[in-house]
PDB file of N, CA and C in Angstrom:
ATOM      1  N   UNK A   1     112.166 108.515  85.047  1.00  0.00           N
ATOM      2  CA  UNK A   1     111.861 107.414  85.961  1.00  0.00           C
ATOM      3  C   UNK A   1     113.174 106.906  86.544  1.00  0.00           C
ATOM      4  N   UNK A   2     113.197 107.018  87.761  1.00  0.00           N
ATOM      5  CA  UNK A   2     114.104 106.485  88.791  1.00  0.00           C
ATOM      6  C   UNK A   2     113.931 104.876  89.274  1.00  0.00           C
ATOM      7  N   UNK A   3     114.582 104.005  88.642  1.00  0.00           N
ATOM      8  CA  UNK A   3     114.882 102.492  89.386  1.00  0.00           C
ATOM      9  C   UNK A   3     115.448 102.017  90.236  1.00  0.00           C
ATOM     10  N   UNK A   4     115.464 101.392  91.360  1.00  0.00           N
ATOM     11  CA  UNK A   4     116.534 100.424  92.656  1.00  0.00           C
ATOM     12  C   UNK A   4     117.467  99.238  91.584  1.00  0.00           C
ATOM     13  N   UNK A   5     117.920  98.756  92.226  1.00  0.00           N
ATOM     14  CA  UNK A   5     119.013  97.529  91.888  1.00  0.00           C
ATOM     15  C   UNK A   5     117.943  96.771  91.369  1.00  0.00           C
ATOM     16  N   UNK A   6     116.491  96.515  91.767  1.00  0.00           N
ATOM     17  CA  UNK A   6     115.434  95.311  91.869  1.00  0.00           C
ATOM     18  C   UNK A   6     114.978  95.576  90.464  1.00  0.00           C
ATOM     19  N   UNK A   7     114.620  96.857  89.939  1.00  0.00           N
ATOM     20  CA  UNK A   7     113.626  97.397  88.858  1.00  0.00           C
ATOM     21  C   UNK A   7     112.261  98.036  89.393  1.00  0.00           C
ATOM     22  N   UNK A   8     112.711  98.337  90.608  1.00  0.00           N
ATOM     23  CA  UNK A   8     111.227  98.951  91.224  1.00  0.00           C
ATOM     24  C   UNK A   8     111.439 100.194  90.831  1.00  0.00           C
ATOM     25  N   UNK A   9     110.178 101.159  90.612  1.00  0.00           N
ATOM     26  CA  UNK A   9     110.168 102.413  90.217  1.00  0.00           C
ATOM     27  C   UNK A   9     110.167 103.498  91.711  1.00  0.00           C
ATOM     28  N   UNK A  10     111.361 103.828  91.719  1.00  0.00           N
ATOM     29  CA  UNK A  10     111.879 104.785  92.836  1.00  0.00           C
ATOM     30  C   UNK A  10     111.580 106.116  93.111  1.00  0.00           C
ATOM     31  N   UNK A  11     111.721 106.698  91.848  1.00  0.00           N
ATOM     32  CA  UNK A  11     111.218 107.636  91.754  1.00  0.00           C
ATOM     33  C   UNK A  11     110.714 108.302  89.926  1.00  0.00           C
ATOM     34  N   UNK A  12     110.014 109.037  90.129  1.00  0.00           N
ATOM     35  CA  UNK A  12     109.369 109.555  88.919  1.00  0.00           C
ATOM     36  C   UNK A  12     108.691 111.058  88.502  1.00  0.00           C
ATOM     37  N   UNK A  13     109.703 111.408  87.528  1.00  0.00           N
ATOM     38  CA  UNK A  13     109.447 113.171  87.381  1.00  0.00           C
ATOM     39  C   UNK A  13     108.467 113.499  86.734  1.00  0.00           C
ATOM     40  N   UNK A  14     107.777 114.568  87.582  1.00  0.00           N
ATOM     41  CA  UNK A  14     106.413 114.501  86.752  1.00  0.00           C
ATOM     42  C   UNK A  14     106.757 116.101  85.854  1.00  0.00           C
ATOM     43  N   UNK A  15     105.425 116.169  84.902  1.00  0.00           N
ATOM     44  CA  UNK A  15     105.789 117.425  84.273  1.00  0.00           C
ATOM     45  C   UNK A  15     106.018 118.717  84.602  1.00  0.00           C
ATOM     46  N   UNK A  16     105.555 119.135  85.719  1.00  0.00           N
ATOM     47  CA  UNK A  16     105.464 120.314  86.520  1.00  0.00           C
ATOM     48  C   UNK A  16     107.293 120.338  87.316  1.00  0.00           C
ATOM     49  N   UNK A  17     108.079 119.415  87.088  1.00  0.00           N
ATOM     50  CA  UNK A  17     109.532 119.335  87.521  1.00  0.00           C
ATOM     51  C   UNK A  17     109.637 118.974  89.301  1.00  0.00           C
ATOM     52  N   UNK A  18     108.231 118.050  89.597  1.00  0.00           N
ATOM     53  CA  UNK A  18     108.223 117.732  90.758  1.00  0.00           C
ATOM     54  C   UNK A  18     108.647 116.103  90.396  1.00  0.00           C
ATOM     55  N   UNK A  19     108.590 115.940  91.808  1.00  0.00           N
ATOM     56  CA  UNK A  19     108.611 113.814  91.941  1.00  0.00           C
ATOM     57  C   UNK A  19     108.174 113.592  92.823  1.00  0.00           C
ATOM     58  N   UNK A  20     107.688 112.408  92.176  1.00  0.00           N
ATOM     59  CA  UNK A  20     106.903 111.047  93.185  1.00  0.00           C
ATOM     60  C   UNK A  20     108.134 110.238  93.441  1.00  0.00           C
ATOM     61  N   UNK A  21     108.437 109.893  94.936  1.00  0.00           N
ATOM     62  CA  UNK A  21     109.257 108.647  95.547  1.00  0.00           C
ATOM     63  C   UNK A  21     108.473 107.893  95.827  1.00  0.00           C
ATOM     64  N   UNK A  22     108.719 106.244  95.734  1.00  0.00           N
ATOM     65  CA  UNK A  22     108.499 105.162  96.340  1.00  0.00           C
ATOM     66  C   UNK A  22     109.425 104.506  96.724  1.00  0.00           C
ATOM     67  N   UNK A  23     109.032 103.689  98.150  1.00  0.00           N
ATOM     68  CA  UNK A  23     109.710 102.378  98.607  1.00  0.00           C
ATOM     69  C   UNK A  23     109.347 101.088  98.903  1.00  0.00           C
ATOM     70  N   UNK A  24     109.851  99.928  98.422  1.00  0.00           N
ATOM     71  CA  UNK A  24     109.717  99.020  98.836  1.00  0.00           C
ATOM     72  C   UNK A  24     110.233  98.240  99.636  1.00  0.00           C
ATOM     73  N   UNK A  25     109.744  96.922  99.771  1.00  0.00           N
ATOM     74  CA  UNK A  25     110.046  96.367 101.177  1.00  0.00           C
ATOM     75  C   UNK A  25     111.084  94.521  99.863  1.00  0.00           C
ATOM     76  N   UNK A  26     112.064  94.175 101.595  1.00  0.00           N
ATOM     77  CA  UNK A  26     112.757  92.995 100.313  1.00  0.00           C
ATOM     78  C   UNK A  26     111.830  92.508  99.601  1.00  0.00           C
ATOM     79  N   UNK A  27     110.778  92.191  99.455  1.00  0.00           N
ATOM     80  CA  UNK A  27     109.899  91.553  98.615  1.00  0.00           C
ATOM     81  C   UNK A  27     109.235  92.261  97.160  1.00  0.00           C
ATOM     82  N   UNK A  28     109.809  93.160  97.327  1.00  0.00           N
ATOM     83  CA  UNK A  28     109.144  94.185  96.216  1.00  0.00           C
ATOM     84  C   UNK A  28     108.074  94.392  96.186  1.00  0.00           C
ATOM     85  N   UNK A  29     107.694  94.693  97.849  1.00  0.00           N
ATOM     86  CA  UNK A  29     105.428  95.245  97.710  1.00  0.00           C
ATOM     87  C   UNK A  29     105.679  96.830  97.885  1.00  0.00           C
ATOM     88  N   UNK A  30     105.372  97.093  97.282  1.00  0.00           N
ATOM     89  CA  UNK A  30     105.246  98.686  97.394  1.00  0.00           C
ATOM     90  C   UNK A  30     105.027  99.554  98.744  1.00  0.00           C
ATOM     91  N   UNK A  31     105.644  99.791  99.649  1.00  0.00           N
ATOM     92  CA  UNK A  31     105.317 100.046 100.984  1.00  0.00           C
ATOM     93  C   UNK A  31     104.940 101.618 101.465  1.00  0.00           C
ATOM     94  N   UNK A  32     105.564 102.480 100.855  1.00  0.00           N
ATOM     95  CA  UNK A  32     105.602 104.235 100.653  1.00  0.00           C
ATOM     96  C   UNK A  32     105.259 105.032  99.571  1.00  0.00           C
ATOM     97  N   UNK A  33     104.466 105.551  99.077  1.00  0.00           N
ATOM     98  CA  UNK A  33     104.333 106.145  97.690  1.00  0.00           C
ATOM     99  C   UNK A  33     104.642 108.226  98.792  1.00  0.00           C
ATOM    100  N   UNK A  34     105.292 109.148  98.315  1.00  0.00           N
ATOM    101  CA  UNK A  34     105.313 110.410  98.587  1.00  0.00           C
ATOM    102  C   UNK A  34     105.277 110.834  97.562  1.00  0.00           C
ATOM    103  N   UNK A  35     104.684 112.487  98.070  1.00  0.00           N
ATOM    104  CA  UNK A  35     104.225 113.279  96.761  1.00  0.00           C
ATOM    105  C   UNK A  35     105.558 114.175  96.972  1.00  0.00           C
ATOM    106  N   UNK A  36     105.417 115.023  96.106  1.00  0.00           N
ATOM    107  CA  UNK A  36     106.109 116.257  96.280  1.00  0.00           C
ATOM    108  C   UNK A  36     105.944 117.434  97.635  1.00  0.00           C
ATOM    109  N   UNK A  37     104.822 117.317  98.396  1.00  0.00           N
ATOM    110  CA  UNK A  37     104.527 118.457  99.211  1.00  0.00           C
ATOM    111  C   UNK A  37     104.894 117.044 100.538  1.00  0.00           C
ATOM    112  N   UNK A  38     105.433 116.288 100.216  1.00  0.00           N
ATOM    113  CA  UNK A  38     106.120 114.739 101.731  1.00  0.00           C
ATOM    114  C   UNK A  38     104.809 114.563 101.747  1.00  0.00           C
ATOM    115  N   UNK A  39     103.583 114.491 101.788  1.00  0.00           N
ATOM    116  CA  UNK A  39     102.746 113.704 101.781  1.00  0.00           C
ATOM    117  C   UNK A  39     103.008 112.095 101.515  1.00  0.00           C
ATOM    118  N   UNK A  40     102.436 111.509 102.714  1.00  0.00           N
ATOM    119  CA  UNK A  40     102.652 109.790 102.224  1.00  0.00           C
ATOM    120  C   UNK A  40     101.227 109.187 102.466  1.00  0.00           C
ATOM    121  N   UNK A  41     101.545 108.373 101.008  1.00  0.00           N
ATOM    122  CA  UNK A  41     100.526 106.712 101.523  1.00  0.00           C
ATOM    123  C   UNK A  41     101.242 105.492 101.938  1.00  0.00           C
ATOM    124  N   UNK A  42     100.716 105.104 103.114  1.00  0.00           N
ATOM    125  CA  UNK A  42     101.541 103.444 103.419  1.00  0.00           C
ATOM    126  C   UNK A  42     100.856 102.384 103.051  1.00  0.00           C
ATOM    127  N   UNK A  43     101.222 101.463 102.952  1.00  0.00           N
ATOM    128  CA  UNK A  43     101.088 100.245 102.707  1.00  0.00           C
ATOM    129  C   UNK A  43     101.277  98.948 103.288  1.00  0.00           C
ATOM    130  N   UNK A  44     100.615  98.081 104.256  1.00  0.00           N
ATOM    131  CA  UNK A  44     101.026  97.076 104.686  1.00  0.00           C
ATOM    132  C   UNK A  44      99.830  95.492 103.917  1.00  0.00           C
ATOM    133  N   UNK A  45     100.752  94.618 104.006  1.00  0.00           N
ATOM    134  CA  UNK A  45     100.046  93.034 103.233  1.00  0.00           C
ATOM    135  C   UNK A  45      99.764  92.069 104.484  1.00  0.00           C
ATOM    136  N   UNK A  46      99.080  90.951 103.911  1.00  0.00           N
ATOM    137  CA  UNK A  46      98.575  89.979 104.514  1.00  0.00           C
ATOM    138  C   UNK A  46      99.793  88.963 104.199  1.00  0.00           C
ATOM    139  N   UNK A  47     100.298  88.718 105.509  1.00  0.00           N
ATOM    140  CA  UNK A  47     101.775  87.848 105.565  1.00  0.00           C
ATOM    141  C   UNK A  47     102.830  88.308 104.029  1.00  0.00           C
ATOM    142  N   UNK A  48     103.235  86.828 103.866  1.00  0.00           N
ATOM    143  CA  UNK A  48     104.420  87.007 102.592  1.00  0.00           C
ATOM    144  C   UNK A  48     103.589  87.295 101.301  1.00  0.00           C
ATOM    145  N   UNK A  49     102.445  87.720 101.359  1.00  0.00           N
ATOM    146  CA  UNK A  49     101.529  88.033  99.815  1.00  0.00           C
ATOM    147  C   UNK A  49     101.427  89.290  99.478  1.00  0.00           C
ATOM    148  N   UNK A  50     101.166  89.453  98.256  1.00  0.00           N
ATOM    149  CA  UNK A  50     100.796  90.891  97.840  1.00  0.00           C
ATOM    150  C   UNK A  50      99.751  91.781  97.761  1.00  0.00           C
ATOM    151  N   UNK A  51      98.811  90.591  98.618  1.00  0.00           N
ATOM    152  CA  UNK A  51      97.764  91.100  98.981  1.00  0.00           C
ATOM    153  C   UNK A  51      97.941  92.877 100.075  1.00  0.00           C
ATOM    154  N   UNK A  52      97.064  93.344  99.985  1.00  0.00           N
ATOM    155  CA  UNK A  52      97.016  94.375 100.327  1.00  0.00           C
ATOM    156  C   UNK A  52      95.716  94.893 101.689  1.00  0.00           C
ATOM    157  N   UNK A  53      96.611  94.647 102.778  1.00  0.00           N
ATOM    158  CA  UNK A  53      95.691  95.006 104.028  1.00  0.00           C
ATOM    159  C   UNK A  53      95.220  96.266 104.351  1.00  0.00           C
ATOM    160  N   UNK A  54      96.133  96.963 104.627  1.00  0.00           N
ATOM    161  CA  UNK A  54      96.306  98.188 104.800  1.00  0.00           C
ATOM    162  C   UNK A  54      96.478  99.531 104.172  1.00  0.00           C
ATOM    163  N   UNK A  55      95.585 100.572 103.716  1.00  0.00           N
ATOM    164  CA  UNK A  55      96.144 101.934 103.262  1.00  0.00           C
ATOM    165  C   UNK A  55      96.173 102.567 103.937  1.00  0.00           C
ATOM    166  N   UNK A  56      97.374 103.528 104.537  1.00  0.00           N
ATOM    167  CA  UNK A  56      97.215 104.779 105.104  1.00  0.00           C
ATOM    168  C   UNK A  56      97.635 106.016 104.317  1.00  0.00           C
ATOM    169  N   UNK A  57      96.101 107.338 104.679  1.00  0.00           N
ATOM    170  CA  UNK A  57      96.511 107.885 103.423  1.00  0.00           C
ATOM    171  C   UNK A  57      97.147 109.065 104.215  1.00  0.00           C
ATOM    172  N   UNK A  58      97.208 110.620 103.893  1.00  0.00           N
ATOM    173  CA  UNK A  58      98.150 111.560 104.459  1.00  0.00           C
ATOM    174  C   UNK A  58      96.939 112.547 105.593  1.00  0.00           C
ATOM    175  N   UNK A  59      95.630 112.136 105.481  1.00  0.00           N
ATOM    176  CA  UNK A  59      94.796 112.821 105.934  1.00  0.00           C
ATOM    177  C   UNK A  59      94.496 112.087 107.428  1.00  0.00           C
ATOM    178  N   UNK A  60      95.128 111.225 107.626  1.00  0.00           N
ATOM    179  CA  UNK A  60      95.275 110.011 108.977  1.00  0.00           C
ATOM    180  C   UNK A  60      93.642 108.766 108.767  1.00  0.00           C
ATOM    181  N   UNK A  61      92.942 108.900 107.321  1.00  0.00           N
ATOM    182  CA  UNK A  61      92.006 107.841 107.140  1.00  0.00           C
ATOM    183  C   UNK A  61      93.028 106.576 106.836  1.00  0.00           C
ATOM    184  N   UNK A  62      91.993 105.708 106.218  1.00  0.00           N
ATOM    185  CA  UNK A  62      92.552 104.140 106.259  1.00  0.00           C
ATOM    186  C   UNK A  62      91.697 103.797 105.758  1.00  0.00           C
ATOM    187  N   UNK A  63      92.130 102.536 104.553  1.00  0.00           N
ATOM    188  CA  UNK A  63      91.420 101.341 104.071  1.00  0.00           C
ATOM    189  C   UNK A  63      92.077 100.460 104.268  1.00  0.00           C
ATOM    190  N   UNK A  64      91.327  99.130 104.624  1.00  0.00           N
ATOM    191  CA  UNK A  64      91.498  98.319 105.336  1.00  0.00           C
ATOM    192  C   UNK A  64      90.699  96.705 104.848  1.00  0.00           C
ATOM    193  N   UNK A  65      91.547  95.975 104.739  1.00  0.00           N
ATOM    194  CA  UNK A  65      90.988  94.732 103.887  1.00  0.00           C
ATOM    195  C   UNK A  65      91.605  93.295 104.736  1.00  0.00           C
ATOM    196  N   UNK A  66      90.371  92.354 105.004  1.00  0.00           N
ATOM    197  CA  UNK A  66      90.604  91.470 105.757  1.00  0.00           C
ATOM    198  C   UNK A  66      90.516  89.601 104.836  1.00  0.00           C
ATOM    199  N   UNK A  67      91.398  89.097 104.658  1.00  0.00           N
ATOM    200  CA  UNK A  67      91.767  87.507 103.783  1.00  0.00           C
ATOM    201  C   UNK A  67      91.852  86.617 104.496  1.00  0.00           C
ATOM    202  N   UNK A  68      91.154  85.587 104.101  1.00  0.00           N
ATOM    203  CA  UNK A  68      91.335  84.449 104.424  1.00  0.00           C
ATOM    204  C   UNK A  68      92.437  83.468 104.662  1.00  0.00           C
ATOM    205  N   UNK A  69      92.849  82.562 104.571  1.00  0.00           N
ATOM    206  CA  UNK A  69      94.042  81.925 104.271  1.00  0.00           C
ATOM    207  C   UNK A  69      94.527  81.648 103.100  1.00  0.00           C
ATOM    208  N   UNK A  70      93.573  81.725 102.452  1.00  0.00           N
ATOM    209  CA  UNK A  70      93.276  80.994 101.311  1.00  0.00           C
ATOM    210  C   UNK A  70      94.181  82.314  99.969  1.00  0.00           C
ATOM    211  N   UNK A  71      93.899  83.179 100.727  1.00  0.00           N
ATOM    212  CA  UNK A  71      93.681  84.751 100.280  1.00  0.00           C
ATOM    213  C   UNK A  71      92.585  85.263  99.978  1.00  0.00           C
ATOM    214  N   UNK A  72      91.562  85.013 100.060  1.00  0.00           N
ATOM    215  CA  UNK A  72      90.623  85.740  99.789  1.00  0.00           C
ATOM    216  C   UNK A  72      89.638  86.378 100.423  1.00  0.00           C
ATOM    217  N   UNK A  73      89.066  87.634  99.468  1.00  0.00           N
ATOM    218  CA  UNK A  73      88.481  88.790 100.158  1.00  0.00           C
ATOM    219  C   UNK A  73      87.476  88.415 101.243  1.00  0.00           C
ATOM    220  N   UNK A  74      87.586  88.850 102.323  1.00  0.00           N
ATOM    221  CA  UNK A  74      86.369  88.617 103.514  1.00  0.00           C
ATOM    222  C   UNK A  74      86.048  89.922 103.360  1.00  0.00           C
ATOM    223  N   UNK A  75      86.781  90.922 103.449  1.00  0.00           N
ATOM    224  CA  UNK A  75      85.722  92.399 104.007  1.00  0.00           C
ATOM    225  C   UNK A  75      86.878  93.342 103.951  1.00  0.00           C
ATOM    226  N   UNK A  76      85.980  94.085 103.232  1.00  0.00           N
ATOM    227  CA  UNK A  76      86.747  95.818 103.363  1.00  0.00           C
ATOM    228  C   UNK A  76      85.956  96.766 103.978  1.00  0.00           C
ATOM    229  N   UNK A  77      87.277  97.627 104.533  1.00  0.00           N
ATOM    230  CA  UNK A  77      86.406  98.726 105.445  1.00  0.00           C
ATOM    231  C   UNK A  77      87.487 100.072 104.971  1.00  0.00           C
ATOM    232  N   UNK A  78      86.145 100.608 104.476  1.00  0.00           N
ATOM    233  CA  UNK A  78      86.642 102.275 104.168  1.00  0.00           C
ATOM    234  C   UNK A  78      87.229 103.094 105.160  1.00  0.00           C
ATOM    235  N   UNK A  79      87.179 104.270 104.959  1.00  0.00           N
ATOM    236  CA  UNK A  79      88.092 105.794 105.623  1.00  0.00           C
ATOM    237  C   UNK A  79      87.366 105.614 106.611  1.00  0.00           C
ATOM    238  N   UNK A  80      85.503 105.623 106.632  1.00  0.00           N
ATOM    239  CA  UNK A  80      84.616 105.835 107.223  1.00  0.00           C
ATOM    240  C   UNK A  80      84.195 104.711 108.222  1.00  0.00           C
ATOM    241  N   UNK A  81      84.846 103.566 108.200  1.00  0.00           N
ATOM    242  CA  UNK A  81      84.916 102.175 108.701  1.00  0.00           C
ATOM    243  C   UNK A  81      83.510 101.660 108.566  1.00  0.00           C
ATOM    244  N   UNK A  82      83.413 101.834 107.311  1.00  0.00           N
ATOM    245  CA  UNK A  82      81.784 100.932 106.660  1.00  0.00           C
ATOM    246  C   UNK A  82      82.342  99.411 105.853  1.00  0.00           C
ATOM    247  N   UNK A  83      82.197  98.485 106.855  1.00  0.00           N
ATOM    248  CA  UNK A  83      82.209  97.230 105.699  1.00  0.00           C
ATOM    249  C   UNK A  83      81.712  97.137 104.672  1.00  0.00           C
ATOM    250  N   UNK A  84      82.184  96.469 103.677  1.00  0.00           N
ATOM    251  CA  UNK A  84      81.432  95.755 102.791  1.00  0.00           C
ATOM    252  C   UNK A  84      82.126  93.893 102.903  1.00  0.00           C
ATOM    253  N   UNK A  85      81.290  93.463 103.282  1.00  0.00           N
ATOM    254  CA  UNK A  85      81.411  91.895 103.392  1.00  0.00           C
ATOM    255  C   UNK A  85      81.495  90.847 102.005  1.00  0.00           C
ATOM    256  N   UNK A  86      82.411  90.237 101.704  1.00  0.00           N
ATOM    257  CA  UNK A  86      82.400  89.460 100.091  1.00  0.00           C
ATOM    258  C   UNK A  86      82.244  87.432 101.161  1.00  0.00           C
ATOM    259  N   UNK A  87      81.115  87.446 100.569  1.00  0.00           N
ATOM    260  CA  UNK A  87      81.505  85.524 100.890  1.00  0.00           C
ATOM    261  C   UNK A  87      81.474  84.788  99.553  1.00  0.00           C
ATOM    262  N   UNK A  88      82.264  83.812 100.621  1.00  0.00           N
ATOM    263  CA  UNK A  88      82.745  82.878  98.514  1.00  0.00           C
ATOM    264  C   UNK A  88      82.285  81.244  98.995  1.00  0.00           C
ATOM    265  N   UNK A  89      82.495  80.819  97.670  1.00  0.00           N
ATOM    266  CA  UNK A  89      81.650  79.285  98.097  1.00  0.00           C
ATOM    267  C   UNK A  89      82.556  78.869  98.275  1.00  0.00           C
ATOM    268  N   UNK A  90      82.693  77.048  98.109  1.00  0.00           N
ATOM    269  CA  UNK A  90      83.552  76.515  99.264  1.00  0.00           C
ATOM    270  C   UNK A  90      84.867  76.478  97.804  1.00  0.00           C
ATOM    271  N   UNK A  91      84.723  77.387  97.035  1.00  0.00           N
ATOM    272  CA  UNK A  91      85.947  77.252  96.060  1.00  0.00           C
ATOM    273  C   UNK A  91      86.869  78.152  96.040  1.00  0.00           C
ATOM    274  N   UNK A  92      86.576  79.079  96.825  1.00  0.00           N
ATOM    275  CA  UNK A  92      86.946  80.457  97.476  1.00  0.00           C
ATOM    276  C   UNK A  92      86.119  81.449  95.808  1.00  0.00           C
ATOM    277  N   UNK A  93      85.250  81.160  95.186  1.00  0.00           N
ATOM    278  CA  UNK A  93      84.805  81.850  94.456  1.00  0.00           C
ATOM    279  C   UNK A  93      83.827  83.031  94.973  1.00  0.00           C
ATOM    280  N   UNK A  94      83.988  84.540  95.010  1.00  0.00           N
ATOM    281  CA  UNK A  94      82.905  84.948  95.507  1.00  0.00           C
ATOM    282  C   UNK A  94      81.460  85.295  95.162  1.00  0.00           C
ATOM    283  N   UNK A  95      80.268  84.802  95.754  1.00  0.00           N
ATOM    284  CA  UNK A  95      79.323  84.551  95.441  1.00  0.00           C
ATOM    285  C   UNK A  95      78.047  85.573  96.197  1.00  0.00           C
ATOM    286  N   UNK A  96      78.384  86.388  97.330  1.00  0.00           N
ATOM    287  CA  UNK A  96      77.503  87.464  97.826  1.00  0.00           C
ATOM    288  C   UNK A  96      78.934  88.818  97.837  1.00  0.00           C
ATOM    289  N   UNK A  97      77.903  89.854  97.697  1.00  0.00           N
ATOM    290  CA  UNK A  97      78.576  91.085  98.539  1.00  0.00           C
ATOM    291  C   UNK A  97      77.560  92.150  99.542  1.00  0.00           C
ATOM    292  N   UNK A  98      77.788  92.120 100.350  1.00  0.00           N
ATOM    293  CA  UNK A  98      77.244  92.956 101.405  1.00  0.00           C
ATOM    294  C   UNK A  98      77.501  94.115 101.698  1.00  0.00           C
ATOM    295  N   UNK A  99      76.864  95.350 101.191  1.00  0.00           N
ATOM    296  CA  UNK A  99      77.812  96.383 101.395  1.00  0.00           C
ATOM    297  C   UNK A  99      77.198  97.223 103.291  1.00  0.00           C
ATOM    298  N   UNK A 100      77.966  98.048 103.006  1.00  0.00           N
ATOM    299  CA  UNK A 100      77.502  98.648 104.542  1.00  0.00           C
ATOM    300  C   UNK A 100      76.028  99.250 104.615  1.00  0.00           C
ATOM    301  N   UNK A 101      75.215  99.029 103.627  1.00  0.00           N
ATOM    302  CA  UNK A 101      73.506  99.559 104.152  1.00  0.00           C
ATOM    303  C   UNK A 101      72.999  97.961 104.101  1.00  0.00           C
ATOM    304  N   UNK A 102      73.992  96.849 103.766  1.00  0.00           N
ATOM    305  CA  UNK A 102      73.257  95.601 104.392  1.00  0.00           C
ATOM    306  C   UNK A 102      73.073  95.473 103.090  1.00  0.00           C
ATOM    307  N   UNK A 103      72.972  95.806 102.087  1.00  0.00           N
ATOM    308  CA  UNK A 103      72.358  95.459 100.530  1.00  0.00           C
ATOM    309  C   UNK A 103      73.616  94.439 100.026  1.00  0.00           C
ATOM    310  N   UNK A 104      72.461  93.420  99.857  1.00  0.00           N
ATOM    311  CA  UNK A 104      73.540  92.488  99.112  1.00  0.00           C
ATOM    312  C   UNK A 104      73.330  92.346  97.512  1.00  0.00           C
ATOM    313  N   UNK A 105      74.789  91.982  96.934  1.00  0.00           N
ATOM    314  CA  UNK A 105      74.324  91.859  95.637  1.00  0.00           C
ATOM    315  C   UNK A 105      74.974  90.349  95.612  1.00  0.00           C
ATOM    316  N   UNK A 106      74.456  89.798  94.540  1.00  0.00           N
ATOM    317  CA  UNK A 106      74.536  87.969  93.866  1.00  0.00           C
ATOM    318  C   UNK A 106      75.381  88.049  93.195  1.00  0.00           C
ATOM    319  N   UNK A 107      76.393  87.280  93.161  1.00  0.00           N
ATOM    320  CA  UNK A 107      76.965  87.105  91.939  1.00  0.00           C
ATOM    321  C   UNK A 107      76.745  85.527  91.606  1.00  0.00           C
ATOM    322  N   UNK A 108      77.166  85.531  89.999  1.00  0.00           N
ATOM    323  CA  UNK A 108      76.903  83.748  89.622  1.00  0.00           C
ATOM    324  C   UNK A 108      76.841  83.578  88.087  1.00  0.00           C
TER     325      UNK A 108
END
């Protein structure tokens, strides 16, 4: 295992005598994960949080996640750009999920 100045994990040898690189951003969010064959996943957040907006994976799909202010989950959308909708009560607790055939489930 390979570390930065920060303690982020840079890189990491796997058993086969390949490596995984990562990079991060000043904040220490994980922004690049590469494989051995340069394949990358990216990574982008919702402002200064560690929340996580954005995946891009090496096949040109995407997951994709949309927060409140508050931070919390409003809606994710797969590779396939199928929502699933989360609403929360007024505590930001979430209390429905909606997935993309419209089926909701309760929570409580």
């Amino acid at each position: 295992i390979a570390l930065d100045e920060n303690g982020n994990m840079v890189g990491l040898d796997l058993p086969d005598g390949n490596r995984l690189t990562f990079k991060y951003d000043e904040y220490a969010r994980l922004l690049e994960e590469t494989d051995p064959l340069g394949r990358k996943i990216q990574y982008e957040y919702h402002h200064l949080t560690t929340l996580v907006t954005q995946v891009s994976y090496p096949d040109g799909s995407t997951w994709r996640a949309r927060y409140d202010d508050k931070g919390n989950l409003l809606a994710e959308f797969d590779a396939l750009g199928q929502m699933t909708e989360y609403l929360n009560s007024g505590e930001g607790l979430p209390h429905t999920i909606i997935d993309a055939t419209y089926k909701s489930k309760y929570l409580w």
